[in-house]
Protein backbone atom coordinates (compact mmCIF):
# COMPACT_ATOMS: atom_id res chain seq x y z
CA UNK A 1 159.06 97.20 -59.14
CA UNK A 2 160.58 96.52 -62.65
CA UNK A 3 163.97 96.23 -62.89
CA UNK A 4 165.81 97.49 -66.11
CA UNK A 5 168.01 95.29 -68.01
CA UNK A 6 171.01 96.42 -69.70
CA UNK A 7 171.63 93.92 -73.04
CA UNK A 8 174.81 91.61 -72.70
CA UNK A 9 176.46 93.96 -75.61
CA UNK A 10 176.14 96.53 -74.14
CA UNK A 11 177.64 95.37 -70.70
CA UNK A 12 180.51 94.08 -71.84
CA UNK A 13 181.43 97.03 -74.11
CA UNK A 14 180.90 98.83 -70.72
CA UNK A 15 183.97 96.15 -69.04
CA UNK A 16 185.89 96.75 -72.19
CA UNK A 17 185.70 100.74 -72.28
CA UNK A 18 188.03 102.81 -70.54
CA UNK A 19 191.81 101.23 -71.58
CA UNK A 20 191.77 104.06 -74.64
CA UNK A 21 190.62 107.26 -72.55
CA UNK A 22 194.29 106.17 -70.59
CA UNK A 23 195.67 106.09 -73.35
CA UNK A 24 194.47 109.44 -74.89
CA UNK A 25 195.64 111.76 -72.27
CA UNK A 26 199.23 110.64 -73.85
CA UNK A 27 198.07 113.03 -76.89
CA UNK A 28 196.79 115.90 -75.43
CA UNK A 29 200.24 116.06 -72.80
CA UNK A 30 202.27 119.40 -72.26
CA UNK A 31 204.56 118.37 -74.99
CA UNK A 32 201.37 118.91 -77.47
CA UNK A 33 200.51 122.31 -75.78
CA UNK A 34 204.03 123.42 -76.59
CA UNK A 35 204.12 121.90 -80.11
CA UNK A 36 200.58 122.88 -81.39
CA UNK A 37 200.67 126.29 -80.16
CA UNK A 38 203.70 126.93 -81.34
CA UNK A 39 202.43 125.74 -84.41
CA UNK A 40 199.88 127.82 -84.53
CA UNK A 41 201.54 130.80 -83.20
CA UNK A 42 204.11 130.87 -86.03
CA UNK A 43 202.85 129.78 -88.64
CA UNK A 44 198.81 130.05 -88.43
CA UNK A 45 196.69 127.05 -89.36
CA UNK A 46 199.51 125.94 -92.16
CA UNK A 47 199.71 122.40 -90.02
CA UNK A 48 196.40 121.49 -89.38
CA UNK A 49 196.58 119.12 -91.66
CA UNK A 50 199.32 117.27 -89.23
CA UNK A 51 197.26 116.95 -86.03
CA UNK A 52 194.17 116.03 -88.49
CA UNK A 53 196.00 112.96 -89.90
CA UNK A 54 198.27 112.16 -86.77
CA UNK A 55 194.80 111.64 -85.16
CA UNK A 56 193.51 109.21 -87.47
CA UNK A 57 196.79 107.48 -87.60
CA UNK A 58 196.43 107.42 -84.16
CA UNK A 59 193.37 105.39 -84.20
CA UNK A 60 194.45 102.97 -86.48
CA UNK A 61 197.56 102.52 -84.59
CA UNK A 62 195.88 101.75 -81.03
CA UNK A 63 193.30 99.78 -82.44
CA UNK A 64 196.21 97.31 -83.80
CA UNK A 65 197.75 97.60 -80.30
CA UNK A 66 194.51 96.75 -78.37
CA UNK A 67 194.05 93.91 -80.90
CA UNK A 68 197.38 92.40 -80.08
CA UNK A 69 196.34 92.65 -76.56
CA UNK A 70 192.67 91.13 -76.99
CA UNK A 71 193.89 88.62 -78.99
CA UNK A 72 197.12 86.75 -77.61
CA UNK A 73 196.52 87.69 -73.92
CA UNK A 74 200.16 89.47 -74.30
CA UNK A 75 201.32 93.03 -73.83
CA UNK A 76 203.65 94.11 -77.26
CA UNK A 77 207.01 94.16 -75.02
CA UNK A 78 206.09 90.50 -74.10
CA UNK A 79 205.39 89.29 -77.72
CA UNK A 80 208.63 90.83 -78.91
CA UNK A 81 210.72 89.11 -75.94
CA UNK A 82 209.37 85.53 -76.80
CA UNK A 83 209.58 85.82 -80.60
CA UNK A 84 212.88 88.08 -81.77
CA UNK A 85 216.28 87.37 -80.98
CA UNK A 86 217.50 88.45 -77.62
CA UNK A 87 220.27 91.75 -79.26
CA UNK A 88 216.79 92.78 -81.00
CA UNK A 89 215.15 92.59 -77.54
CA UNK A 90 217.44 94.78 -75.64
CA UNK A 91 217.45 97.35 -78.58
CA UNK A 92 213.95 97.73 -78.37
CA UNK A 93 213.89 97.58 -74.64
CA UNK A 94 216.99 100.78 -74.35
CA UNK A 95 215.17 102.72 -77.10
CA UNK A 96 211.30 102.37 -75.40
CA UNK A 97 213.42 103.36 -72.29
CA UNK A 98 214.57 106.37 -73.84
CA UNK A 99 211.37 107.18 -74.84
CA UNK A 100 209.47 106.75 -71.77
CA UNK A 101 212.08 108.92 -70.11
CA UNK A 102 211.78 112.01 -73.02
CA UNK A 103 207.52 111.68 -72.14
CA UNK A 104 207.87 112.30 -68.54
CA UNK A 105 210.53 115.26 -69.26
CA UNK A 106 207.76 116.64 -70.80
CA UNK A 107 204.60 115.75 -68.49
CA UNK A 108 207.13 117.01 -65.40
CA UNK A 109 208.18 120.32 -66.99
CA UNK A 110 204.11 121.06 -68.10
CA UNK A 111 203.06 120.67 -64.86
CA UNK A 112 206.23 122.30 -63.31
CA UNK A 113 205.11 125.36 -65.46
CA UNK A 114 201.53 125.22 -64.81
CA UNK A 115 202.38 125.18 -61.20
CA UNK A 116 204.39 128.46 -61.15
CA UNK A 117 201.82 130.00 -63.96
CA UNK A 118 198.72 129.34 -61.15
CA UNK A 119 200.60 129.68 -57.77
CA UNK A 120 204.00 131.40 -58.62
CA UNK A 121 205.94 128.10 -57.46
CA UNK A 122 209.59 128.67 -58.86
CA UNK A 123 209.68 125.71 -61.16
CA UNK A 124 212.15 123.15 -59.46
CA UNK A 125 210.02 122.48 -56.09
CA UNK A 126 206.75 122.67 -58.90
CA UNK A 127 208.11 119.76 -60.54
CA UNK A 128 208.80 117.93 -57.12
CA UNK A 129 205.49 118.75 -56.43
CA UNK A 130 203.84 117.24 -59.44
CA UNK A 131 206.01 114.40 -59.13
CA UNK A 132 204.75 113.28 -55.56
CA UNK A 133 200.51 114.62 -56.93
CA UNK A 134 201.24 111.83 -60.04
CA UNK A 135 202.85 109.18 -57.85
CA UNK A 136 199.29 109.20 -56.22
CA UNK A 137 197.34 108.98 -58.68
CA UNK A 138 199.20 106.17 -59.98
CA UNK A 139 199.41 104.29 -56.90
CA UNK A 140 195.74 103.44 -57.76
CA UNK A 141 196.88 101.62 -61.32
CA UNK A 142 198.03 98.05 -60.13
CA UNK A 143 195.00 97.42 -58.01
CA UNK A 144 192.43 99.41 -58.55
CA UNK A 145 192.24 99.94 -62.11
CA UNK A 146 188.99 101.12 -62.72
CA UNK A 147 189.58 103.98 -59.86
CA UNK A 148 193.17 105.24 -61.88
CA UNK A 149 191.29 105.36 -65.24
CA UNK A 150 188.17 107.03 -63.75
CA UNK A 151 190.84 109.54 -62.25
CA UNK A 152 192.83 109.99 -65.79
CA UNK A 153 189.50 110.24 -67.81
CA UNK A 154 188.70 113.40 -65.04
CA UNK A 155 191.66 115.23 -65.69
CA UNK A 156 191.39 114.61 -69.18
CA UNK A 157 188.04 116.39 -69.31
CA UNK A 158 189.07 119.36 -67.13
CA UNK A 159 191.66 119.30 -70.82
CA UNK A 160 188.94 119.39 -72.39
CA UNK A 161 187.00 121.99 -71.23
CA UNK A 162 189.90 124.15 -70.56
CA UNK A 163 190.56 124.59 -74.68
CA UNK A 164 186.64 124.61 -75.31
CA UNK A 165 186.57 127.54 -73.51
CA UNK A 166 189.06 129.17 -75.49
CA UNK A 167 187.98 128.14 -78.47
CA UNK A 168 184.65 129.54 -77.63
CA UNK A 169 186.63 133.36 -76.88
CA UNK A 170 188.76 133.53 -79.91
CA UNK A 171 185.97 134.50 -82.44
CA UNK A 172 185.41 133.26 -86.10
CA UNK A 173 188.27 130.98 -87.40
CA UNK A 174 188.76 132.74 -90.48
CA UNK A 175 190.84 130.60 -93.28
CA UNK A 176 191.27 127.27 -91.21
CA UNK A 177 189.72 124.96 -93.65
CA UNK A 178 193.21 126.08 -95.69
CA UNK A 179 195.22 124.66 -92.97
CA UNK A 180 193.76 121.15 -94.05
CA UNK A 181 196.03 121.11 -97.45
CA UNK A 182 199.22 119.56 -96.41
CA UNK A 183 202.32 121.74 -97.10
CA UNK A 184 205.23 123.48 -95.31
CA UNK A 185 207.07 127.05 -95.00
CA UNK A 186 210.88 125.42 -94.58
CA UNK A 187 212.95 123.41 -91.66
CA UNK A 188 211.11 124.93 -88.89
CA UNK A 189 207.83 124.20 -90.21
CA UNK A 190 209.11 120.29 -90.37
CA UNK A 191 210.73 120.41 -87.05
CA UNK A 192 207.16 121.71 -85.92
CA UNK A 193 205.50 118.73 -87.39
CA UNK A 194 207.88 116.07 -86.44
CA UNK A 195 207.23 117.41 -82.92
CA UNK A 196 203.38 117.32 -83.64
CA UNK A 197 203.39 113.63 -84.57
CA UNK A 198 206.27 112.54 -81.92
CA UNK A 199 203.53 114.22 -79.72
CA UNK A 200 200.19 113.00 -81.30
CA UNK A 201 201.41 109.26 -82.27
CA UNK A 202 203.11 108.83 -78.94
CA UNK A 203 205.13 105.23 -78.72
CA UNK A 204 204.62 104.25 -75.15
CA UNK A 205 201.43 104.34 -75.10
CA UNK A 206 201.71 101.93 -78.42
CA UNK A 207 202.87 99.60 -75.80
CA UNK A 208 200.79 100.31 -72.99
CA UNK A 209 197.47 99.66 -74.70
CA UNK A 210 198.33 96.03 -75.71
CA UNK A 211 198.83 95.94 -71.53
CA UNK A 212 195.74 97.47 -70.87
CA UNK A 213 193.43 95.53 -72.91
CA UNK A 214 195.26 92.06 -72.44
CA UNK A 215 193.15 91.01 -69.21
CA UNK A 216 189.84 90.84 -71.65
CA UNK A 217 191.31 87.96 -73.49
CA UNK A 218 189.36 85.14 -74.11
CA UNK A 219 189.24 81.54 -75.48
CA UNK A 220 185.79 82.15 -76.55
CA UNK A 221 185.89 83.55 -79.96
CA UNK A 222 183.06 85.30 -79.81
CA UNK A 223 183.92 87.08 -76.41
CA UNK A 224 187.64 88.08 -78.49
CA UNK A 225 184.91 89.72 -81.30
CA UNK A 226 182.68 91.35 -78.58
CA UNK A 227 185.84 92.59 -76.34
CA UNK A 228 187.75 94.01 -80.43
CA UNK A 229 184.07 95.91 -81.18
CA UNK A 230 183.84 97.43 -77.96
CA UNK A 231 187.20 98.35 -78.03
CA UNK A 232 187.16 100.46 -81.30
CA UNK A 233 184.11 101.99 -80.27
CA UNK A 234 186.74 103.12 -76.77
CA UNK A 235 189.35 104.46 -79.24
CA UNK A 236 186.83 106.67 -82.13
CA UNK A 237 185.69 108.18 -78.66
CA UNK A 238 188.19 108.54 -76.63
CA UNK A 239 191.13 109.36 -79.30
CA UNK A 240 188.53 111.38 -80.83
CA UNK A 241 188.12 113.93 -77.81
CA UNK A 242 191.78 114.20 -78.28
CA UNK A 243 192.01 114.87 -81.77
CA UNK A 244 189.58 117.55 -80.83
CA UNK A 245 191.67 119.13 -78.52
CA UNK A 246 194.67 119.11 -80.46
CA UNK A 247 192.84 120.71 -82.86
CA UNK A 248 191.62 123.36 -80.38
CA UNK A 249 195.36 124.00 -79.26
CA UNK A 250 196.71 125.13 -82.99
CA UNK A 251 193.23 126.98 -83.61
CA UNK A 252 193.77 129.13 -80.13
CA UNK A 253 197.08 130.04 -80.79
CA UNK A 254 196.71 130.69 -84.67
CA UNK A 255 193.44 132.85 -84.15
CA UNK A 256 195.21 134.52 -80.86
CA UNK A 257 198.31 135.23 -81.49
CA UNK A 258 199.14 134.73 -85.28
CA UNK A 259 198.31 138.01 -86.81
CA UNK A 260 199.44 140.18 -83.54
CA UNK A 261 203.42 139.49 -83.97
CA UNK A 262 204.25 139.75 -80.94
CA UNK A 263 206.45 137.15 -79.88
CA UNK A 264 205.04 133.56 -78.62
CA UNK A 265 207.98 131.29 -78.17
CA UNK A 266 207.16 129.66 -74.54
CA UNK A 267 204.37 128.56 -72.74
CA UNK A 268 204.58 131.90 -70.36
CA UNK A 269 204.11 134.38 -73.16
CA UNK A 270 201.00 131.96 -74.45
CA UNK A 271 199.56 131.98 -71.10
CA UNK A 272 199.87 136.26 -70.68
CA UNK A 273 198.68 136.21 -74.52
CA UNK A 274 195.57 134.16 -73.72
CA UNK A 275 195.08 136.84 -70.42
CA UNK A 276 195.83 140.05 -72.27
CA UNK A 277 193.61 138.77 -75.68
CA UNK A 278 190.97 136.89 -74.35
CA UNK A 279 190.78 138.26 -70.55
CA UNK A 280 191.78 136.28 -67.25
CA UNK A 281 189.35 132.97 -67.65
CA UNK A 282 191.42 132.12 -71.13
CA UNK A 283 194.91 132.36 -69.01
CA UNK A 284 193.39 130.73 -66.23
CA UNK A 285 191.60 127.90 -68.47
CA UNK A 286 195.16 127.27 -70.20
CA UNK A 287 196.84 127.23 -66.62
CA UNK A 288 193.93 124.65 -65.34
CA UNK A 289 194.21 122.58 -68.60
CA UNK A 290 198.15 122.42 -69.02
CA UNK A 291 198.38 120.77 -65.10
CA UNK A 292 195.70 118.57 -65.34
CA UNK A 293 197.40 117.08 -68.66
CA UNK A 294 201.34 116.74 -66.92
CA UNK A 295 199.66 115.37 -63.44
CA UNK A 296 197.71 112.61 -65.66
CA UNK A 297 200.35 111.84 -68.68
CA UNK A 298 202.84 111.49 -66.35
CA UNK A 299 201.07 109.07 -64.25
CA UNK A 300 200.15 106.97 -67.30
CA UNK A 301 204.20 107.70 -68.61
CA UNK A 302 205.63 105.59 -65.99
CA UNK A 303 202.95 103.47 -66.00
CA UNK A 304 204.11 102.88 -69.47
CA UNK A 305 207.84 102.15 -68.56
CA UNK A 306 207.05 99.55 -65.84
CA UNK A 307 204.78 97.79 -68.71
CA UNK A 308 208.34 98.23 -70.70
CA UNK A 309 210.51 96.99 -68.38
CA UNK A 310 208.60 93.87 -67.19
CA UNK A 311 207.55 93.14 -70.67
CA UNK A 312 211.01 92.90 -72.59
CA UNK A 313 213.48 91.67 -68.76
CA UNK A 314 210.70 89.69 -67.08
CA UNK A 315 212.20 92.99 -64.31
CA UNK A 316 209.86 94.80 -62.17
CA UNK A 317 211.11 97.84 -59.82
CA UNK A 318 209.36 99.39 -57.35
CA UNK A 319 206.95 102.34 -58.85
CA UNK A 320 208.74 105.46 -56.66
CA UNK A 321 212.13 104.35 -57.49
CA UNK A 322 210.99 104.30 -61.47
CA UNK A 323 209.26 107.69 -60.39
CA UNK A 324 212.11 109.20 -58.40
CA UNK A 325 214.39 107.90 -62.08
CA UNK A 326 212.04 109.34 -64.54
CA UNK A 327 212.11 112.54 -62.80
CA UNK A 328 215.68 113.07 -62.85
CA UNK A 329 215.66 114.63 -66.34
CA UNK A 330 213.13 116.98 -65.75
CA UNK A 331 214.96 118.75 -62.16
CA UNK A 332 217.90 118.52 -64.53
CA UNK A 333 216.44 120.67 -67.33
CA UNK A 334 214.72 123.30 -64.81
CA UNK A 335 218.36 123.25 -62.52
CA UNK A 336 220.48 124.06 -65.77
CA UNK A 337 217.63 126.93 -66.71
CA UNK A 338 216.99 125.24 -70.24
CA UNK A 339 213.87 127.40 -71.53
CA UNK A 340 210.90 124.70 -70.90
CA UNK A 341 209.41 125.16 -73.93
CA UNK A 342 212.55 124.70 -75.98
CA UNK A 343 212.86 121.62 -73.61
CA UNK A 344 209.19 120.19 -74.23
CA UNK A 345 209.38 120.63 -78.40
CA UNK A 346 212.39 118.93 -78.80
CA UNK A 347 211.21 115.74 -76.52
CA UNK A 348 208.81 115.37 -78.78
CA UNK A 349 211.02 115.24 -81.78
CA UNK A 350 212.57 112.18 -79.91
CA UNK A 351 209.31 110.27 -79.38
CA UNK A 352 208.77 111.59 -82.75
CA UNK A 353 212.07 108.84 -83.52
CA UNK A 354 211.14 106.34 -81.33
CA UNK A 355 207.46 105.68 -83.34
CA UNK A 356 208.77 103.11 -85.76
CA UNK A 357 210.67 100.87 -82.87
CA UNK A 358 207.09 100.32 -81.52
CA UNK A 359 205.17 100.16 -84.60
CA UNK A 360 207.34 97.77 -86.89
CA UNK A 361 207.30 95.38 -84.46
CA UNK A 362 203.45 95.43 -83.58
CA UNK A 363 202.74 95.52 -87.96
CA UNK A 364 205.02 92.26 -87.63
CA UNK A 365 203.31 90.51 -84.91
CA UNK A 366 200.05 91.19 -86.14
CA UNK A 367 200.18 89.48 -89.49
CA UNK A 368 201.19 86.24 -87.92
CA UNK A 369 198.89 83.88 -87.82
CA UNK A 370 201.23 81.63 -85.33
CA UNK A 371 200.96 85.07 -82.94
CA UNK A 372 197.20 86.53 -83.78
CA UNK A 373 195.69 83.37 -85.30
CA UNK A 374 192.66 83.72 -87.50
CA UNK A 375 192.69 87.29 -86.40
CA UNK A 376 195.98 88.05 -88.15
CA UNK A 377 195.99 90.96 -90.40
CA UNK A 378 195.33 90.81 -93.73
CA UNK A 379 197.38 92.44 -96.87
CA UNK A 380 195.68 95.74 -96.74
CA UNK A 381 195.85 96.32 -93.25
CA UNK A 382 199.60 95.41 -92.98
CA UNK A 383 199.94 97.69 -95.84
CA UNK A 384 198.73 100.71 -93.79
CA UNK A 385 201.20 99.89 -91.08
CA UNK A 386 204.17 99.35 -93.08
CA UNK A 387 203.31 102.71 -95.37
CA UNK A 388 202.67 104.68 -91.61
CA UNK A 389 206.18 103.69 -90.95
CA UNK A 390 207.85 104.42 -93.59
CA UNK A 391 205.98 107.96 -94.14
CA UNK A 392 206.95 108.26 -90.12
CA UNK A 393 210.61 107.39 -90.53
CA UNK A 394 210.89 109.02 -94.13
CA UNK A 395 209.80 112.45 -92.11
CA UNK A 396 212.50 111.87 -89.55
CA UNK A 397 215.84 111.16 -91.97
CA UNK A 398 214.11 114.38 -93.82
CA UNK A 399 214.60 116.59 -90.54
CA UNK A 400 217.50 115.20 -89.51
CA UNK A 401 219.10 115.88 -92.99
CA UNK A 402 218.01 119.17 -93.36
CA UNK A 403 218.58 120.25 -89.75
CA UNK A 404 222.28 119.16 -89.90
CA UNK A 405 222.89 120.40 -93.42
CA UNK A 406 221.32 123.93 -92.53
């Protein structure tokens, strides 16, 4: 019998792969159902352009994460602990805190909804619920890795397939290539894409990839270049089947529900749009979709903030207290009756805030050659960071400015 032998590339792009399909369930969470079809809803395909260029941004961003990781052995929270000043630390530390909290208020409310939209449960117990189905899966993470990500890149394809579906039901897309021309229709418009990127470019997982990909370090150089190719080849995929669900998200609810104005201001009147527009396998797709996104992004959310939290204190605390602590938000919000989907856009404006305090630092560290070594960043490349910044914190002040004044 002849045995078949797999080339050595092509094995250890195999070890390598999997790290960014964690990763990119973090852009296609609840907070991007609310913020894309909203998007789309209200103002038709006017932001394409936004998900379209947060997703390539997106690439480049994780790449220079799983670099960091690959390169120096090091997580980002680690690297900024042993070279910045210890104030500078705890900053970073309370604001990537902050964040990590604002994702899981949105992965707990998604799936608290999806719950009651599939099974009627009222939306506190759903969110209890959701929280003990995610503390399961990510009981698998410390120890059996492979298992969690196999797990994450399932319910990321049941995602997937839920918006394909739709996509396939709405009909002919009629005037979308215009939504590629960047351009607004006033302050809601902006607050609408601020809540896109918060929820496309998403911060944690900025620092969670550098964690994920730090155990294929190597002293071998070559290894470090085999390891960095396979791991861009993990992120065009995997970051790519986002983008292409983001994409579906704002086409749905723009070829749905934008010329019918009837009102689409919550996840509930999507979900009876999809049903009463594209019959009962649309609603039930969307329902499907929107709980297998919170059940995995909140897994990989706290995930994130134990990453966080032993990377910038050298602290580690036991996963179900951090999950019993990261949930307290959420019950809060569905206790006090906020409207969930009022609750899920603006959580993404705040991740939308906390994008610079995660990638400053990691454009930093990767141009030092005492950090990255010969694989440092060049000019060019550190270029493209700082300008992502700026064009990220520039769009921030603008809201904020406009928001207040108005």
């Amino acid at each position: 019998m002849v045995g078949i032998t797999v080339p050595a590339r092509l094995r250890s792009a195999a070890v390598v792969m999997g790290p960014a399909f964690v990763v990119a369930v973090a852009y296609v969470d609840p907070g991007n159902f609310a913020t894309n079809m909203a998007g789309g809803a209200t103002h038709g395909y006017l932001l394409l352009w936004v998900i379209v260029s947060a997703s390539l941004l997106a690439m480049f961003v994780q790449y220079q994460s799983a670099k960091l990781g690959i390169v120096t052995g090091r997580n980002l929270p680690e690297l900024c602990r042993e070279h910045y000043p210890r104030p500078v630390t705890k900053l970073l530390w309370v604001q990537a805190e902050l964040v990590a909290m604002a994702t899981d208020l949105a992965e707990f409310v998604g799936a608290a909804v999806a719950l009651n939209l599939l099974f009627g449960v009222p939306l506190l117990p759903a969110a209890l619920i959701a929280a003990v189905v995610s503390f399961g899966i990510l009981a698998l993470a410390p120890l059996r890795r492979r298992r969690f990500e196999s797990v994450i890149i399932g319910l990321l394809a049941i995602v997937l397939g839920g918006f394909l579906y739709q996509a396939l039901h709405v009909g002919p897309l009629t005037g979308a290539v215009s939504g590629l021309v960047p351009g607004f229709a006033g302050v809601d418009s902006v607050l609408l894409a601020t809540g896109m990127l918060g929820a496309t470019v998403m911060p944690h997982v900025i620092y969670l990839h550098s964690a994920l990909t730090q155990r294929h370090h190597s002293p071998s150089p070559e290894a470090r270049r085999s390891a960095l190719r396979a791991s861009r080849t993990d992120i065009v995929v995997a970051l790519g089947i986002a983008g292409m669900v983001n994409v579906s998200m704002l086409v749905v609810a723009a070829g749905a529900f934008h010329q019918d104005g009837a009102p689409r201001e919550s996840l509930e009147d999507m979900h009876s749009g999809l049903g009463q527009l594209l019959g009962p396998g649309a609603a039930l797709a969307f329902a499907l979709a929107l709980l297998a996104s919170g059940l995995a992004a909140s897994s990989v959310g706290t995930y994130s903030g134990q990453v966080i939290m032993e990377g910038y204190l050298r602290r580690r605390i036991p996963l179900w207290l951090r999950r019993a602590v990261t949930t307290a938000p959420a019950l809060a919000v569905l206790s006090f009756g906020v409207d969930p989907t009022k609750a899920l856009v603006l959580s993404q404006v705040v991740l939308s805030f906390g994008i610079p305090f995660a990638l400053v630092p990691l454009v930093l560290l990767a141009r030092r050659q005492d950090v990255m070594g010969a694989a440092a960043n060049r000019g060019p490349v550190t270029a493209a960071g700082a300008v992502a910044a700026l064009v990220i914190s520039g769009l921030n002040v603008f809201l904020l400015v406009r928001t207040v004044a108005g």
